[in-house]
N, C-alpha and C. Protein backbone atom coordinates (compact mmCIF):
# COMPACT_ATOMS: atom_id res chain seq x y z
N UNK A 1 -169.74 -18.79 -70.90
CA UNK A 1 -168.82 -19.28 -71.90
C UNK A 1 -168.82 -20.81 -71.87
N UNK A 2 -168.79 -21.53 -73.17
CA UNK A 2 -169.03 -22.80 -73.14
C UNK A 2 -167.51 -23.51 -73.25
N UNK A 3 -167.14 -24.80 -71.87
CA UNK A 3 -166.13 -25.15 -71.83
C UNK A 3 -166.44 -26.43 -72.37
N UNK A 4 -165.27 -27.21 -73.25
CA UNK A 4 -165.44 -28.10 -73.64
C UNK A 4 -164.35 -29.31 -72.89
N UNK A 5 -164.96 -30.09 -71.92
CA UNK A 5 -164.40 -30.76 -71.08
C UNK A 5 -163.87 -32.75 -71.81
N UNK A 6 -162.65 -32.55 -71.13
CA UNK A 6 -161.87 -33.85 -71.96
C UNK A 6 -161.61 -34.50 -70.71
N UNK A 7 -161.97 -35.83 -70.76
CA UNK A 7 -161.48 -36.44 -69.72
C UNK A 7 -160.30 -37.82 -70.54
N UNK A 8 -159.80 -38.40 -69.59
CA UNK A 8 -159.28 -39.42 -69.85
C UNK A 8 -159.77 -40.83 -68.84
N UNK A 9 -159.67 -41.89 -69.35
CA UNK A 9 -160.39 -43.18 -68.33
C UNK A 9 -158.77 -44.00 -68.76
N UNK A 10 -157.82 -43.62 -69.21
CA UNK A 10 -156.48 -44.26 -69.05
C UNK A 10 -155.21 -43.77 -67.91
N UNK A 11 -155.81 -42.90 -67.45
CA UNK A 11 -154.57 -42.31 -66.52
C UNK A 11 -155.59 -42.63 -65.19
N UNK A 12 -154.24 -42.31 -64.16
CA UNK A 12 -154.59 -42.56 -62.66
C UNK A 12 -155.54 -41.56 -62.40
N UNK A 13 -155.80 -40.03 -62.39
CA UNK A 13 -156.80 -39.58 -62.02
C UNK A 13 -158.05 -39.89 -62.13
N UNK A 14 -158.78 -40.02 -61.09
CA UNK A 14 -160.21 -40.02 -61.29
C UNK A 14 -161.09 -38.96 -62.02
N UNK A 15 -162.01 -39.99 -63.18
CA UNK A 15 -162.91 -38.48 -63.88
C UNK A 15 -163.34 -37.90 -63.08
N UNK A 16 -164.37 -38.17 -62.17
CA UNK A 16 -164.78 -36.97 -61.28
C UNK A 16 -163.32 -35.81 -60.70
N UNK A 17 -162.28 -36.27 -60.33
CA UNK A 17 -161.22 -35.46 -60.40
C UNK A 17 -161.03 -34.38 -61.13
N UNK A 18 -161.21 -35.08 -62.74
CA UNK A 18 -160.57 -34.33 -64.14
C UNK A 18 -161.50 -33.52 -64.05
N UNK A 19 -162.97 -33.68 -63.96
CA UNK A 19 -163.94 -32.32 -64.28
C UNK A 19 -163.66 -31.17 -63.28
N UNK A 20 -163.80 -31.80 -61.66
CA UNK A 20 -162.97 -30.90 -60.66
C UNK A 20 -162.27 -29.83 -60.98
N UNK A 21 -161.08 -30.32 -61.93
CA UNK A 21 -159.84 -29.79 -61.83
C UNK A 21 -160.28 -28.97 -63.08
N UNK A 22 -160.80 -29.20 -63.95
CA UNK A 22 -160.59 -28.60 -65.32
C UNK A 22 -161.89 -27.36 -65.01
N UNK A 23 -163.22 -27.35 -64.33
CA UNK A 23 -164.08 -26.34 -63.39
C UNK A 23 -163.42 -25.09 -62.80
N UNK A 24 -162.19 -26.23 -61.76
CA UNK A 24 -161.43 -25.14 -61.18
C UNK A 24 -160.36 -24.35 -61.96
N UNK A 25 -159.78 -24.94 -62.74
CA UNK A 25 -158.88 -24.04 -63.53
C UNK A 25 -159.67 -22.84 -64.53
N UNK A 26 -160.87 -23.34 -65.35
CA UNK A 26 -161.66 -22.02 -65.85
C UNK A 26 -162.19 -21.25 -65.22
N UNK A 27 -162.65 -21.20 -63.46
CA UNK A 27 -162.71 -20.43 -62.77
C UNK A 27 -161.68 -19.31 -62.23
N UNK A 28 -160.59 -19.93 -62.36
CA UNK A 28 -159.16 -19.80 -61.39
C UNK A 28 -158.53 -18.66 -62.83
N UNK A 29 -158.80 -19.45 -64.23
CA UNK A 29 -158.56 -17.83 -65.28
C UNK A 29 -159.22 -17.25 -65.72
N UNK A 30 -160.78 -16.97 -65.04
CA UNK A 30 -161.59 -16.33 -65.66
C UNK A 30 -162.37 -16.47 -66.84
N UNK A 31 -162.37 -17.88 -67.53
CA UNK A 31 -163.34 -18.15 -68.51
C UNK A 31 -164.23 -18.29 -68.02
N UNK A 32 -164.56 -18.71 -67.00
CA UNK A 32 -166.00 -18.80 -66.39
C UNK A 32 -165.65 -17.77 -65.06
N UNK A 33 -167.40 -16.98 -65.02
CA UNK A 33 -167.14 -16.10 -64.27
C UNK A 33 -168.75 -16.39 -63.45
N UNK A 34 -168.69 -15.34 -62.20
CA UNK A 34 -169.95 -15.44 -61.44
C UNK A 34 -171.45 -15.97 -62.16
N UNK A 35 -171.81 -16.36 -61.90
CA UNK A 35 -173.18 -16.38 -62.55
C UNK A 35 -173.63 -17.06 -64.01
N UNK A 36 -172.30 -17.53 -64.04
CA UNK A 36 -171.75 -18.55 -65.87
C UNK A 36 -172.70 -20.30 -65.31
N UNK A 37 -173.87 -20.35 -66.03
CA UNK A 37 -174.13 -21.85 -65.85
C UNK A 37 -173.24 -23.10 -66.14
N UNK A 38 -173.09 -23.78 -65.95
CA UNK A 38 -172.70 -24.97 -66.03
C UNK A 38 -173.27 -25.72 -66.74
N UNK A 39 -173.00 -26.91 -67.69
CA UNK A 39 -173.97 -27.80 -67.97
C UNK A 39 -174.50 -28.76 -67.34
N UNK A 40 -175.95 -29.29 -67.45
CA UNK A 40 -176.52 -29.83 -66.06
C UNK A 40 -175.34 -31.53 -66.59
N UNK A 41 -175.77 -31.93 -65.39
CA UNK A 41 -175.52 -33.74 -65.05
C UNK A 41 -175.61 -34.20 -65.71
N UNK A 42 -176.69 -34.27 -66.31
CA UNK A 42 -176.85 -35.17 -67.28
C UNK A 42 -176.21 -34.79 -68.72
N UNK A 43 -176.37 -33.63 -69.12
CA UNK A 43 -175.92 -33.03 -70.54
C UNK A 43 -173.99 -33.24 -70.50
N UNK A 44 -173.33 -32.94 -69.46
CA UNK A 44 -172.04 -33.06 -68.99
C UNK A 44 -171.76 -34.83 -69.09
N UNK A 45 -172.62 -35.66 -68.66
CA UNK A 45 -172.52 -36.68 -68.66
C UNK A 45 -172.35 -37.66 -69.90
N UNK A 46 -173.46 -36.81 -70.93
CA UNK A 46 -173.41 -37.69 -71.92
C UNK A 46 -171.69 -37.02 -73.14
N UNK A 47 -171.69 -36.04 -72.79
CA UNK A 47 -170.56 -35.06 -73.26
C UNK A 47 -169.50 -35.81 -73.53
N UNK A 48 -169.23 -36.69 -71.91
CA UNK A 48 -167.66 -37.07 -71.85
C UNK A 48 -167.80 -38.81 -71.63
N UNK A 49 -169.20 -39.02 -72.28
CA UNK A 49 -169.45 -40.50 -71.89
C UNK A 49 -169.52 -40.85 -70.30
N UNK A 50 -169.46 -40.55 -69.45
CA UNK A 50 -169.59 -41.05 -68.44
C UNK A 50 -170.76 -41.65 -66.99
N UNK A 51 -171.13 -42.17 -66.33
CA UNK A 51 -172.22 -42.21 -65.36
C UNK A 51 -172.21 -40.52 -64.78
N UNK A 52 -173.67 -40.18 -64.91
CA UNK A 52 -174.09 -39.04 -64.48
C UNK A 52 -174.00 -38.76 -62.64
N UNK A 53 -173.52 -39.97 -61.94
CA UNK A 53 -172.55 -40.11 -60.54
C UNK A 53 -171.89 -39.17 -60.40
N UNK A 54 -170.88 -39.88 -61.58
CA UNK A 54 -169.60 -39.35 -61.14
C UNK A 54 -169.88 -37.55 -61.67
N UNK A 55 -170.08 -37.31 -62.84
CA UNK A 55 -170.67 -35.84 -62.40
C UNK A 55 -170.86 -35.36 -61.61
N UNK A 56 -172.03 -35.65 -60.53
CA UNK A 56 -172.47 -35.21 -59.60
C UNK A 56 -171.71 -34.79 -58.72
N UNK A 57 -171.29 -36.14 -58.53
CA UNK A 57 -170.16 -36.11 -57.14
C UNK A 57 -168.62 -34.97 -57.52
N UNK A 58 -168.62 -34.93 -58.57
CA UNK A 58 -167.45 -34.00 -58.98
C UNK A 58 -167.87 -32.29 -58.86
N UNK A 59 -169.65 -32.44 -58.96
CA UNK A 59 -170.29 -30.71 -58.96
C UNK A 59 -170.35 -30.77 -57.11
N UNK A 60 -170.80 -32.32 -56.93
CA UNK A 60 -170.92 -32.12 -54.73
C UNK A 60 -169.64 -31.61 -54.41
N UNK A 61 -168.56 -31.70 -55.28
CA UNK A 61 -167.18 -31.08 -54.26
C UNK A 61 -167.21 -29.72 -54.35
N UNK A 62 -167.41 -29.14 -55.92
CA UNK A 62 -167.42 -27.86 -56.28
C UNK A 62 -168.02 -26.80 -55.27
N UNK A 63 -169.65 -27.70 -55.17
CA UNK A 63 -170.11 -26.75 -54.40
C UNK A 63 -169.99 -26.81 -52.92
N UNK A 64 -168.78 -28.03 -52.19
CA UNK A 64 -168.71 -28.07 -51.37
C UNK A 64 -167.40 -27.00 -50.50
N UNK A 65 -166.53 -26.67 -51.81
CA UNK A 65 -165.72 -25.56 -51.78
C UNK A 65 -166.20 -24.33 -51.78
N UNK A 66 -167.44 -23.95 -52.36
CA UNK A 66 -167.99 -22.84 -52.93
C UNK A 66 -167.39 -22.22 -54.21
N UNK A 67 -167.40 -22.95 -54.72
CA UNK A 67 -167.13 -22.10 -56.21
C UNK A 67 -168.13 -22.34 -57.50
N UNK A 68 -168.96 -23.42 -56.90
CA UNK A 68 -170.35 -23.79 -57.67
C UNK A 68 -171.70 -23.19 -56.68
N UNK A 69 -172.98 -22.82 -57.22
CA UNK A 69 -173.97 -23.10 -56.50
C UNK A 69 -175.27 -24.20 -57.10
N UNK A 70 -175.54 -24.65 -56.71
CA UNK A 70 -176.82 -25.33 -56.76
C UNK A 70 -178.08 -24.78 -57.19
N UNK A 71 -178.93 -24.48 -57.88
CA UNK A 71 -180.13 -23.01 -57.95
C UNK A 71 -180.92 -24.54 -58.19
N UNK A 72 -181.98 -24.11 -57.14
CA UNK A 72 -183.52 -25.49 -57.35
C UNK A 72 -184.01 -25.23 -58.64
N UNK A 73 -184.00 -26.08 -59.27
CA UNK A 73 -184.33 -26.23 -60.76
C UNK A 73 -183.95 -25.65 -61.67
N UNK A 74 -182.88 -25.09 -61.50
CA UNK A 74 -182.27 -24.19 -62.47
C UNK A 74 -180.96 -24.51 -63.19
N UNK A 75 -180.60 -25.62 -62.20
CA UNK A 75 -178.95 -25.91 -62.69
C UNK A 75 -177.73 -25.60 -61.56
N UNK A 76 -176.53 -25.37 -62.31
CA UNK A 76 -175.23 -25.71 -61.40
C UNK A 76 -174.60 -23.96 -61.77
N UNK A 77 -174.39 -22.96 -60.81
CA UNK A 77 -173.51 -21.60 -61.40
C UNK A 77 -172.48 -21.41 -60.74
N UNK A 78 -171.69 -20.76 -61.40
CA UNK A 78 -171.05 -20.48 -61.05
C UNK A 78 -170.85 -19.21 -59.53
N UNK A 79 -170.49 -19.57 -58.30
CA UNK A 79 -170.76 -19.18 -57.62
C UNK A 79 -169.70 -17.84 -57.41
N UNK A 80 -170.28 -16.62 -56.88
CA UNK A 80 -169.46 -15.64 -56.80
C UNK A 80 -167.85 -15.69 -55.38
N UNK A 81 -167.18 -15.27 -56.06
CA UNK A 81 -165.48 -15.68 -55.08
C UNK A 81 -166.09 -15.24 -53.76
N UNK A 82 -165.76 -16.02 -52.96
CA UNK A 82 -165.39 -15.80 -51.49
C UNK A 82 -164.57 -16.64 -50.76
N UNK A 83 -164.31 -16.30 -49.16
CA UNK A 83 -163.80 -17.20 -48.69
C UNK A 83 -164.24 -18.32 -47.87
N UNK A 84 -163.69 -19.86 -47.98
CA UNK A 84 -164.91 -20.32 -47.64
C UNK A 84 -164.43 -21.38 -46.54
N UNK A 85 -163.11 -21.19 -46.74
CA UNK A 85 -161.70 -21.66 -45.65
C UNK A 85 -161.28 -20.61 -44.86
N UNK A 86 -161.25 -21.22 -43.85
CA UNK A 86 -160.27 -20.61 -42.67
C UNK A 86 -158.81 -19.92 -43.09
N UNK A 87 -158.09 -19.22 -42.82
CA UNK A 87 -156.74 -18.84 -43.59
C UNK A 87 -156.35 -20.17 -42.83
N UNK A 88 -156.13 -20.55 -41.83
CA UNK A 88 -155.70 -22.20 -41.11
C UNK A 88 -155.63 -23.12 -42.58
N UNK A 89 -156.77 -23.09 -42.72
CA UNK A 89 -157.08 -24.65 -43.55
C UNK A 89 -156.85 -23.38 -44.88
N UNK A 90 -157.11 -22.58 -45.59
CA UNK A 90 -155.90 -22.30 -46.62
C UNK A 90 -154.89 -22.61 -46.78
N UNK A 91 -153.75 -22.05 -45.74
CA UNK A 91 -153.01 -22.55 -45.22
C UNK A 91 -152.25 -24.29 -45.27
N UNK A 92 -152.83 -25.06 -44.70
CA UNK A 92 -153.03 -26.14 -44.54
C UNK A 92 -153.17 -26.94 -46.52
N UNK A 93 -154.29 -26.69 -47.11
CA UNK A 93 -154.02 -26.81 -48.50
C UNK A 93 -153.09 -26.67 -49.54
N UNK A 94 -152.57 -25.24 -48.93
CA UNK A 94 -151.43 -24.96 -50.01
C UNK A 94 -150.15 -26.24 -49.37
N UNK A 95 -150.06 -25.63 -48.19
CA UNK A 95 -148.75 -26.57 -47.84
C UNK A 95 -148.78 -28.23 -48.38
N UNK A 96 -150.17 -29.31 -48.57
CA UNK A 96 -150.17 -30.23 -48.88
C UNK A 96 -149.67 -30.22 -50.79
N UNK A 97 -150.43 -29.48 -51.13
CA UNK A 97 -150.25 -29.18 -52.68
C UNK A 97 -148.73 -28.86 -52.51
N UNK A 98 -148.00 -27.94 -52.29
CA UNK A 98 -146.76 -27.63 -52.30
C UNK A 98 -146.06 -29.11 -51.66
N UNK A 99 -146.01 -29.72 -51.28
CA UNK A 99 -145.95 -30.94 -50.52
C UNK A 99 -145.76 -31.93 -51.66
N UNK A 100 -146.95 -31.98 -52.20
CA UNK A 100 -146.61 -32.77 -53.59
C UNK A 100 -146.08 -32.54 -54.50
N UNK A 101 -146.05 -31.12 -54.81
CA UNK A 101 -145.20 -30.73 -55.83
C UNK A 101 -143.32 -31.44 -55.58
N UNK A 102 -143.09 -30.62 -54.60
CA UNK A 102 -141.92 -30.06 -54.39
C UNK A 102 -141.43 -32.37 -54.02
N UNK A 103 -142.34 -32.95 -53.63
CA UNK A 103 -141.65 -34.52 -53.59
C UNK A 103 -141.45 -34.76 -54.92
N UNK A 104 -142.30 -35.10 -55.69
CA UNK A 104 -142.35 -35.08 -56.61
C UNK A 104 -140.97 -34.46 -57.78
N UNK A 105 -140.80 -33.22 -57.73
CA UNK A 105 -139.85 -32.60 -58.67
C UNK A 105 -138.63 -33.18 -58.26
N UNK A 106 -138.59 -33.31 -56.83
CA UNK A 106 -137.14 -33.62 -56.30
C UNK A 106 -136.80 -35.59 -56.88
N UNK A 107 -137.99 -36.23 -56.85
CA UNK A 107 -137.94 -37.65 -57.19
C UNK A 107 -137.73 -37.43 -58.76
N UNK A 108 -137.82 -36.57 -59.74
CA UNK A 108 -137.42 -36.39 -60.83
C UNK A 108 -136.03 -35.90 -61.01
N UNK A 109 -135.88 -35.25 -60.03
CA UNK A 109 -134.09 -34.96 -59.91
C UNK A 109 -134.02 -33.66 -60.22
N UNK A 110 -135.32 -32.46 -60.07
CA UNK A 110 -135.05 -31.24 -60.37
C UNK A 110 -134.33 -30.35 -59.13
N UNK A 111 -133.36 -29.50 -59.40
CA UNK A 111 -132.71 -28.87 -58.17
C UNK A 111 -134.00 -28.07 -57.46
N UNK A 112 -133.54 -27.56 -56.73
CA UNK A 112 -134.27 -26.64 -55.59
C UNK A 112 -134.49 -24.99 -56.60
N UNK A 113 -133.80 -24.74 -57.42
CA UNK A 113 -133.81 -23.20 -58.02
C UNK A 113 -134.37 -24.07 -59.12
N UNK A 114 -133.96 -25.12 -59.85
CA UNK A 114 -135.21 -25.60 -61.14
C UNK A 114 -136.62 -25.28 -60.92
N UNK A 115 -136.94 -26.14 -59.99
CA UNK A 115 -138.50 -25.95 -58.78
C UNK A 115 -138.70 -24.26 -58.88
N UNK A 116 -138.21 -23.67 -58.28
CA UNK A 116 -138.95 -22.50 -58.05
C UNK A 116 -138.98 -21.64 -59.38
N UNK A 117 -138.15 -21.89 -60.32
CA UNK A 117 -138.23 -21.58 -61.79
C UNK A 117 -139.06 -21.98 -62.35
N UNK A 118 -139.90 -23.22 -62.18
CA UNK A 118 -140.42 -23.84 -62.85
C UNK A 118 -142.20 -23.00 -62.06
N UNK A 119 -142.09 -23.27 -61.11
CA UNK A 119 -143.02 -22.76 -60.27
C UNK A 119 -143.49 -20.49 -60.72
N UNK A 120 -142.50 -20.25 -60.64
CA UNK A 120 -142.61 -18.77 -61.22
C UNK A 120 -142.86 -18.78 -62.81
N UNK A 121 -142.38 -19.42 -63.46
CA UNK A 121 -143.02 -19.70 -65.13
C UNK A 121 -144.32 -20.00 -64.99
N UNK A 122 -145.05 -20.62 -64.42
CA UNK A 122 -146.40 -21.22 -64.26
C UNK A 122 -147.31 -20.51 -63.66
N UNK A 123 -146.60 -19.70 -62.78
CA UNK A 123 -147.02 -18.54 -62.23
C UNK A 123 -147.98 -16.95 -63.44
N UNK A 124 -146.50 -17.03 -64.24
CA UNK A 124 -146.37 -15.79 -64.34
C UNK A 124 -147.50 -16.21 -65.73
N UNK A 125 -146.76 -17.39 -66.38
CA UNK A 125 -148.10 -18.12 -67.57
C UNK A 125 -149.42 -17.75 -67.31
N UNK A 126 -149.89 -18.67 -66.12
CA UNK A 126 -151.04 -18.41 -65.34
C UNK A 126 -152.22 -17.04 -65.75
N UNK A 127 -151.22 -16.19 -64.79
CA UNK A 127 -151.23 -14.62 -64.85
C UNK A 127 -151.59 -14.15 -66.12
N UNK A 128 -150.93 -14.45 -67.02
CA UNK A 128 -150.36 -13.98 -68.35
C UNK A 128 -151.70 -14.88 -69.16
N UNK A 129 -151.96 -15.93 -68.98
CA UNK A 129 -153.04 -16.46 -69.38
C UNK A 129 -154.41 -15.74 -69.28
N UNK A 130 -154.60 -15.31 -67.87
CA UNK A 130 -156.29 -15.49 -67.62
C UNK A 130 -156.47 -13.91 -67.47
N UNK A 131 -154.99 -12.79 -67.59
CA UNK A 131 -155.53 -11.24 -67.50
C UNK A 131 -155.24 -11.03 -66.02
N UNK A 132 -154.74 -11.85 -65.38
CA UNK A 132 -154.55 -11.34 -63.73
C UNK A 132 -153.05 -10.70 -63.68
N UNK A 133 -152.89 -9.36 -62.95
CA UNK A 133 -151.48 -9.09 -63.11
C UNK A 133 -150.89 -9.79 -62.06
N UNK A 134 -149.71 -9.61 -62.01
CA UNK A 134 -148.84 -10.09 -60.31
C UNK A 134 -149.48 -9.34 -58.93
N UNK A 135 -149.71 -10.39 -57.83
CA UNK A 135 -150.10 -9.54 -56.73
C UNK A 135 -151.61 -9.16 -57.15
N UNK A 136 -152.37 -9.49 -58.06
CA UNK A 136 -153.57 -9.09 -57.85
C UNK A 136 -154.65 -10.18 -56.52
N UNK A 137 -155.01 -9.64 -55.79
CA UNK A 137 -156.16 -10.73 -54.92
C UNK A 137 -156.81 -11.61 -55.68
N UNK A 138 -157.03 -12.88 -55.41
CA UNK A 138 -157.59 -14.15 -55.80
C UNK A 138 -158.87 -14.10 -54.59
N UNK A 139 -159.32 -13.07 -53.69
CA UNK A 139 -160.85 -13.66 -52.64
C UNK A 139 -161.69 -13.04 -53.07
């Protein structure tokens, strides 16, 4: 399935970030699935205007998570789910992410039951988005 990737060069995230993130989220709802190519470096590059670098370095994280593979001359795929973290360092991830969230909402002045409201809407969106029910496995 062909994703059409938007970056921004006015906000604090880094593009290599934005492709990151926007990779991982069509993985994370199922628009892209096992074995779904990617567009190469260069074709991605000229896409969103950017140095074919920072591409790279945004597909070196992908596949440094495992959720991309590398195929010699073939391009960038989508790599089939596994686990590729320790439950430790799972673990360890979520709590930093939750970490930022939860500073964050509170420096906005949202209560403690706003947060987790807000957090279960996004949830259930999520879900409700990509065809995953509640409680289904993500490995």
């Amino acid at each position: 399935m062909l994703l059409e990737f938007h970056v921004s060069t006015g906000i604090p995230t880094p593009v290599f970030r934005q492709i990151v993130d926007q990779v991982r989220r069509a993985i994370a709802m199922g628009s892209w699935q096992a074995g779904d190519q990617l567009p190469s470096v260069r074709a991605l590059a000229e896409q969103v205007v950017v140095n074919p670098n920072t591409v790279a370095k945004a597909y070196g994280e992908l596949v440094r998570d495992g959720l991309i593979e590398a195929r010699q001359g073939r391009g960038y795929f989508v790599a089939d789910r596994r686990q590729v973290y320790s439950d430790a360092e799972r673990k360890r991830r979520l709590d930093q992410i939750l970490w930022s969230l939860v500073s964050e909402a509170l420096v906005l002045n949202f209560t403690d039951d706003e947060i987790i409201d807000a957090l279960r809407r996004a949830l259930s969106g999520f879900r409700s988005a990509s065809g995953h029910e509640e409680g289904d496995s993500h490995e």
